[in-house]
Protein backbone atom coordinates (compact mmCIF):
# COMPACT_ATOMS: atom_id res chain seq x y z
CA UNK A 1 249.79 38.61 3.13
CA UNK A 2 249.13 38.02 -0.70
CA UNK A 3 246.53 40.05 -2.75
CA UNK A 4 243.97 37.59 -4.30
CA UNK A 5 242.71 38.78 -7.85
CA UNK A 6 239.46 37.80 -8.49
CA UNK A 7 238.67 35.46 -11.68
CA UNK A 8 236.63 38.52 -13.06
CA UNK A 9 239.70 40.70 -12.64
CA UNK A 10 241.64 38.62 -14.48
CA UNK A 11 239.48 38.09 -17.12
CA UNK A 12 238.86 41.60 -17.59
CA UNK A 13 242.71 42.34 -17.92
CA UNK A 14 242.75 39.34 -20.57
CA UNK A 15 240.11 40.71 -22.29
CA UNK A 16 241.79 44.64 -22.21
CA UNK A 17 245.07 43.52 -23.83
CA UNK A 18 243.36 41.69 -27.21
CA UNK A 19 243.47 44.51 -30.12
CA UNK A 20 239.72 44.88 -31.33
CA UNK A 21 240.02 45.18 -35.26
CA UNK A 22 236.81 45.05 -36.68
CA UNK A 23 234.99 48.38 -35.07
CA UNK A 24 236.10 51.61 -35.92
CA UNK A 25 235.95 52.91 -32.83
CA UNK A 26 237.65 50.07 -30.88
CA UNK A 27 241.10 50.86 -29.05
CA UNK A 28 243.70 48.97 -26.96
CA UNK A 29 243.56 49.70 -23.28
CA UNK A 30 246.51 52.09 -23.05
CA UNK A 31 245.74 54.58 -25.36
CA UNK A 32 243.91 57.59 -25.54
CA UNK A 33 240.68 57.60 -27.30
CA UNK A 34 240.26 60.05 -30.36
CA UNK A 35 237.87 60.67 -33.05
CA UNK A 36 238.05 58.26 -35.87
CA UNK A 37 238.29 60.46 -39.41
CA UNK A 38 240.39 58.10 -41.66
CA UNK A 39 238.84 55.20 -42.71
CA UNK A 40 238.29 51.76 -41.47
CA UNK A 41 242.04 49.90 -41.23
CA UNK A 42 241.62 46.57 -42.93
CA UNK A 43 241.33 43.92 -40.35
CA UNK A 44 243.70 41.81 -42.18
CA UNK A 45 247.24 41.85 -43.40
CA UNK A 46 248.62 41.67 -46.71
CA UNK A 47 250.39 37.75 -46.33
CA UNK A 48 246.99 36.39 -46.72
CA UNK A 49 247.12 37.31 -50.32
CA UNK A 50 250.41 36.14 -51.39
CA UNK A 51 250.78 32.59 -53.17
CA UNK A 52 247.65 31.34 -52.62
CA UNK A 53 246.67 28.66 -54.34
CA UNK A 54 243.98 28.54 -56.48
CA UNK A 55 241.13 26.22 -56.76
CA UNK A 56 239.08 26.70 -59.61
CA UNK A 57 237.57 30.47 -59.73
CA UNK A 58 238.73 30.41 -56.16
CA UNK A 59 241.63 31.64 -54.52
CA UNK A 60 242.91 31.89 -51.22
CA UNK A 61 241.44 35.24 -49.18
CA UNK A 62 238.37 35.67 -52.10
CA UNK A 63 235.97 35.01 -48.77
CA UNK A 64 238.24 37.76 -46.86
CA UNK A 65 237.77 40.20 -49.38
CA UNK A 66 233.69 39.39 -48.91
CA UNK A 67 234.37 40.18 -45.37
CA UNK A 68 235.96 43.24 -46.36
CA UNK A 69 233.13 44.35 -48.43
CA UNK A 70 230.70 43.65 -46.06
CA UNK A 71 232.21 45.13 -43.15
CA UNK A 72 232.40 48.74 -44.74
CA UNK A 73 229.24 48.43 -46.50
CA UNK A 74 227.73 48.09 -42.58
CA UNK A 75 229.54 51.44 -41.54
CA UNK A 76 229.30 53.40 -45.19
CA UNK A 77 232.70 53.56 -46.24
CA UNK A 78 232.37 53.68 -49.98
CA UNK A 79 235.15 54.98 -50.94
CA UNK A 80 237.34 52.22 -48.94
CA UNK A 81 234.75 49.90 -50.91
CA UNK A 82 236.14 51.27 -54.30
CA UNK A 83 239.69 51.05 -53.00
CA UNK A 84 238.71 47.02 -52.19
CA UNK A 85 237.00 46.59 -55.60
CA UNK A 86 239.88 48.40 -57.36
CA UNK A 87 242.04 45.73 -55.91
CA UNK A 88 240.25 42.91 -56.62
CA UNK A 89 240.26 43.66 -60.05
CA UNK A 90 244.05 44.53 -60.22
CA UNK A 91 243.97 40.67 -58.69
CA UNK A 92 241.81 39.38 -61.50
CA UNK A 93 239.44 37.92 -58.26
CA UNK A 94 235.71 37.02 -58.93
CA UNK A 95 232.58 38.81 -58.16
CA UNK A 96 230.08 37.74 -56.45
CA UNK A 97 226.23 39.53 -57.04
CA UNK A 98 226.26 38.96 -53.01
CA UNK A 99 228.61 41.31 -52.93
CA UNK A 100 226.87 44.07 -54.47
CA UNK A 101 223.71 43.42 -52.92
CA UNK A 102 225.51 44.79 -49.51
CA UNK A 103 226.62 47.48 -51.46
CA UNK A 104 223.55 48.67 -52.97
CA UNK A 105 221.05 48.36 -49.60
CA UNK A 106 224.15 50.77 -47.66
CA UNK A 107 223.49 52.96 -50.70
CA UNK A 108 220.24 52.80 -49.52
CA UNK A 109 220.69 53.57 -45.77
CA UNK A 110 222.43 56.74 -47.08
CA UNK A 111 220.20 57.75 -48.88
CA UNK A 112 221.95 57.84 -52.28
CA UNK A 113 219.63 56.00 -55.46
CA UNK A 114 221.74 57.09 -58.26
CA UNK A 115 224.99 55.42 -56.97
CA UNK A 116 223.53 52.24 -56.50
CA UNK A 117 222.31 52.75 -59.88
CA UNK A 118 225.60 53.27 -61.64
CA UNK A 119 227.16 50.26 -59.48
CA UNK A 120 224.46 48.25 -61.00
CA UNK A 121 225.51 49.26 -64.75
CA UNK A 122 229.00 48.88 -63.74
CA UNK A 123 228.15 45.83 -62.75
CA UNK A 124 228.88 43.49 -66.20
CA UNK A 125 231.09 45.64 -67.87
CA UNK A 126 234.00 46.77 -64.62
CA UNK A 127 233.62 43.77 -62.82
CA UNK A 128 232.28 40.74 -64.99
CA UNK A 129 229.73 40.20 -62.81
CA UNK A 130 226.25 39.05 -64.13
CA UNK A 131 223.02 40.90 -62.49
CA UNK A 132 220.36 38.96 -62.00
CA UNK A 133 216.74 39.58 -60.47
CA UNK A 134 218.00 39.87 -57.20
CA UNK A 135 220.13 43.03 -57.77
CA UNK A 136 217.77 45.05 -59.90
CA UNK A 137 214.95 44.13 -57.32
CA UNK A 138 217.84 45.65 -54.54
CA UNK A 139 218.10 48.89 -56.37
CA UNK A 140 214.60 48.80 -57.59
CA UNK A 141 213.91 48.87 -53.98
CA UNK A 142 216.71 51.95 -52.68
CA UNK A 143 214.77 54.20 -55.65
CA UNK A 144 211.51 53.15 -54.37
CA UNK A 145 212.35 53.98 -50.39
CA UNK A 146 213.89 57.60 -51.69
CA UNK A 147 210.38 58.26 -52.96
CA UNK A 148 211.63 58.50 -56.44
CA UNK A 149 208.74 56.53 -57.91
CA UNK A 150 209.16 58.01 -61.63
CA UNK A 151 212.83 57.52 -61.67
CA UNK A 152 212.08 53.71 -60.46
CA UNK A 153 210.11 53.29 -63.38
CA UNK A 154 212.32 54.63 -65.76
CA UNK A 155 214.61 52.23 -64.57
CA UNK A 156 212.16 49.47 -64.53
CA UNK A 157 211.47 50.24 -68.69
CA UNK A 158 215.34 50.06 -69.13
CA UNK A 159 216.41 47.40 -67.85
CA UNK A 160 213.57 44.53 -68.03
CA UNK A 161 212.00 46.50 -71.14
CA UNK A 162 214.92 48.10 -73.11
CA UNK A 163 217.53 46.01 -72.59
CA UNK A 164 215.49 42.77 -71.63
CA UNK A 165 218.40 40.99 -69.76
CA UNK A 166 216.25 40.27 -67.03
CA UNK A 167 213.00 39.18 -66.68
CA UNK A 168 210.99 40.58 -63.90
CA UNK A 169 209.74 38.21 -60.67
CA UNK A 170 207.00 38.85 -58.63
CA UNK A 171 208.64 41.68 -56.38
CA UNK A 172 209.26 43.49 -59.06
CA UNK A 173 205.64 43.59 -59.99
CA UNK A 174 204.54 44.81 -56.31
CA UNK A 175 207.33 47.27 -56.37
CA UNK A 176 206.42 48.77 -59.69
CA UNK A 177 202.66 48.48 -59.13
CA UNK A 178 202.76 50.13 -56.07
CA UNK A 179 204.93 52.99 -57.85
CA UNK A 180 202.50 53.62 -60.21
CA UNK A 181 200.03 53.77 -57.49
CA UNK A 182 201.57 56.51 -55.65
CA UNK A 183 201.76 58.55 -58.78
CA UNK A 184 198.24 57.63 -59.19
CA UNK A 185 198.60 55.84 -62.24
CA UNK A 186 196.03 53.39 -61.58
CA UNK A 187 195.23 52.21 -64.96
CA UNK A 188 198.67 51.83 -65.76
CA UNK A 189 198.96 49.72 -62.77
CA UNK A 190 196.06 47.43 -63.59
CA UNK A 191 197.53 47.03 -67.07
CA UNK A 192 200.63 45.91 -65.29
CA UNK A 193 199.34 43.65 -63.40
CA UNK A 194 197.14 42.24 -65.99
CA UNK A 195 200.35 41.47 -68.04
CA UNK A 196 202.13 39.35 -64.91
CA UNK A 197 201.12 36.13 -66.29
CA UNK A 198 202.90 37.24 -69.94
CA UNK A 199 206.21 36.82 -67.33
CA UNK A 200 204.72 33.62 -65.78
CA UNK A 201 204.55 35.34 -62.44
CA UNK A 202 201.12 34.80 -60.34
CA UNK A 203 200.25 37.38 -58.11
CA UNK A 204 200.85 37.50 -54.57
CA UNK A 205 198.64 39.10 -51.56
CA UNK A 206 200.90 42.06 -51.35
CA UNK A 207 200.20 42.32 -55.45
CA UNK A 208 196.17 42.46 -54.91
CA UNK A 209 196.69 44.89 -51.62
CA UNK A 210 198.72 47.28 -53.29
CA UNK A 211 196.21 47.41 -55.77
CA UNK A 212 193.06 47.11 -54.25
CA UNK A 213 194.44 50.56 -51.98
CA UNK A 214 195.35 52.31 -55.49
CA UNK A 215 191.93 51.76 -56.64
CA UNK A 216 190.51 52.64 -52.91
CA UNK A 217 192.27 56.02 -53.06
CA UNK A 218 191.23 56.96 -56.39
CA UNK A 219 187.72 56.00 -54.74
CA UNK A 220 186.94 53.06 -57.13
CA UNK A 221 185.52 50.88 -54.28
CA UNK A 222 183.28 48.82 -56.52
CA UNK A 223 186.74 47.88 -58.41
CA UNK A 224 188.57 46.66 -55.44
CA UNK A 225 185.94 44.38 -54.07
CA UNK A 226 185.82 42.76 -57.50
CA UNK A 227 189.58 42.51 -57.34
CA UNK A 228 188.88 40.52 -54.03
CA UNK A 229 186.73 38.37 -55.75
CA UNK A 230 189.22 37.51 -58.04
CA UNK A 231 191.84 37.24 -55.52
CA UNK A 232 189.94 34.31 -53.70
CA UNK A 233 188.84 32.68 -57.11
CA UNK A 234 192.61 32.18 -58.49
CA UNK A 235 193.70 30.97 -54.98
CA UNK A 236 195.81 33.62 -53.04
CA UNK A 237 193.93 33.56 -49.75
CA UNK A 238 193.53 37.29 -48.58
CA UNK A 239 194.58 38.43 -45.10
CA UNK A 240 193.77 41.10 -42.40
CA UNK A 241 195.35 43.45 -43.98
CA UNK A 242 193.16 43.16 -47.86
CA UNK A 243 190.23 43.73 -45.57
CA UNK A 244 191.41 46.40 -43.70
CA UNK A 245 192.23 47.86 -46.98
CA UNK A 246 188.83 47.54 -48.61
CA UNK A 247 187.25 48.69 -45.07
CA UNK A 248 189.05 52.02 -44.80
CA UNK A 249 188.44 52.61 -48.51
CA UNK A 250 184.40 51.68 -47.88
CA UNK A 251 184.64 54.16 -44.56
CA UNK A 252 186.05 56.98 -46.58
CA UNK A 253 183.12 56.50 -49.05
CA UNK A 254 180.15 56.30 -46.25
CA UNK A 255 182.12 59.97 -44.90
């Protein structure tokens, strides 16, 4: 009498003999599992890149190598991202900020400022790739998280200041206001913010919070509920959280 095989039995023996390419620790079926120390294989081959054609700045496996990029950005693998980068210029391909952007939040995750730093600087020079707002902001943001809030601002005065290449949005503003705030610069801060509109950028809610708690801390209550005031007479409607602000800072002054 014949053996039936169940649909899910056959699926699962389908789905066991399809090579998984894209996780590091992915194996086929028949063979023993070991630890992973070399790093990530390419999930491509080279015949992608040969005689492509080219359209425009395109050419033929430019998204692949974003793929690339992307993938070991997710699992850390910098130096397989300089061995991908170090191709793509032997290729003459095009940068994309995008690109980067990955890079610099897994510089982030690992904890490491000051490379995301130098990719940024390498950034026009290596790779002829513009930075805009978006990627300062990005690595603005990785020195911020380390708790490096001096060494944020010295790169804040360098790049929008020194160099003034790019001009500063409103996240920039919160991130270096709040900075300044946790070093307890709070005039500096205010001074700051005053000059926003000198960059045609209108404070946000986050902008007035991050303020208003500054001023809080360094028990200037009277300050911050003027700074409310203001919020609500230029427009930005406040939230829960500018009143929880100014009510923790008004408890701490009752104690």
């Amino acid at each position: 009498m014949p053996i039936t095989i169940s649909v899910r039995t056959r699926l699962i023996w389908k789905l066991s003999s399809i090579p998984c390419k894209f996780s590091p620790s992915c194996s086929h079926s028949n063979t023993v599992s070991s630890t992973h120390t070399s790093p990530i294989e390419p999930p491509i081959s080279d015949e992608i890149f040969k005689s492509g054609p080219k359209l425009g700045s395109y050419k033929v496996g430019d998204s692949t190598f974003y793929s690339l990029i992307e993938n070991y950005a997710n699992y850390g693998e910098f130096a397989s991202l300089e061995m991908v980068f170090d191709r793509m210029k032997r290729e003459r391909r095009v940068f994309i900020e995008k690109s980067f952007i990955l890079v610099f939040k897994s510089y982030g995750k690992s904890h490491l400022p000051e490379k995301a730093v130098d990719l940024f600087y390498r950034m026009v020079g290596e790779f002829q790739c513009r930075p805009t707002v978006r990627s300062f902001n990005s690595v603005l943001n990785v020195i911020f998280l380390a708790g490096l809030y001096s060494r944020a601002l010295e790169f804040h005065w360098d790049v929008v200041v020194g160099t003034k290449k790019i001009s500063p949005n409103v996240l920039t503003f919160n991130l270096v206001i709040k900075a300044m705030c946790r070093l307890g610069l709070i005039d500096r801060a205010i001074e700051v913010f005053r000059e926003m509109p000198v960059w045609t950028c209108a404070p946000d809610v986050f902008t007035y919070c991050t303020l208003m708690d500054g001023l809080c801390k360094e028990n200037r209550i009277d300050e911050a509920v003027l700074l409310l005031d203001e919020m609500q007479t230029e427009g930005c409607f406040s939230s829960s959280v500018t009143f929880n602000v100014l009510i923790n800072g008004l408890c701490k002054k009752v104690i």
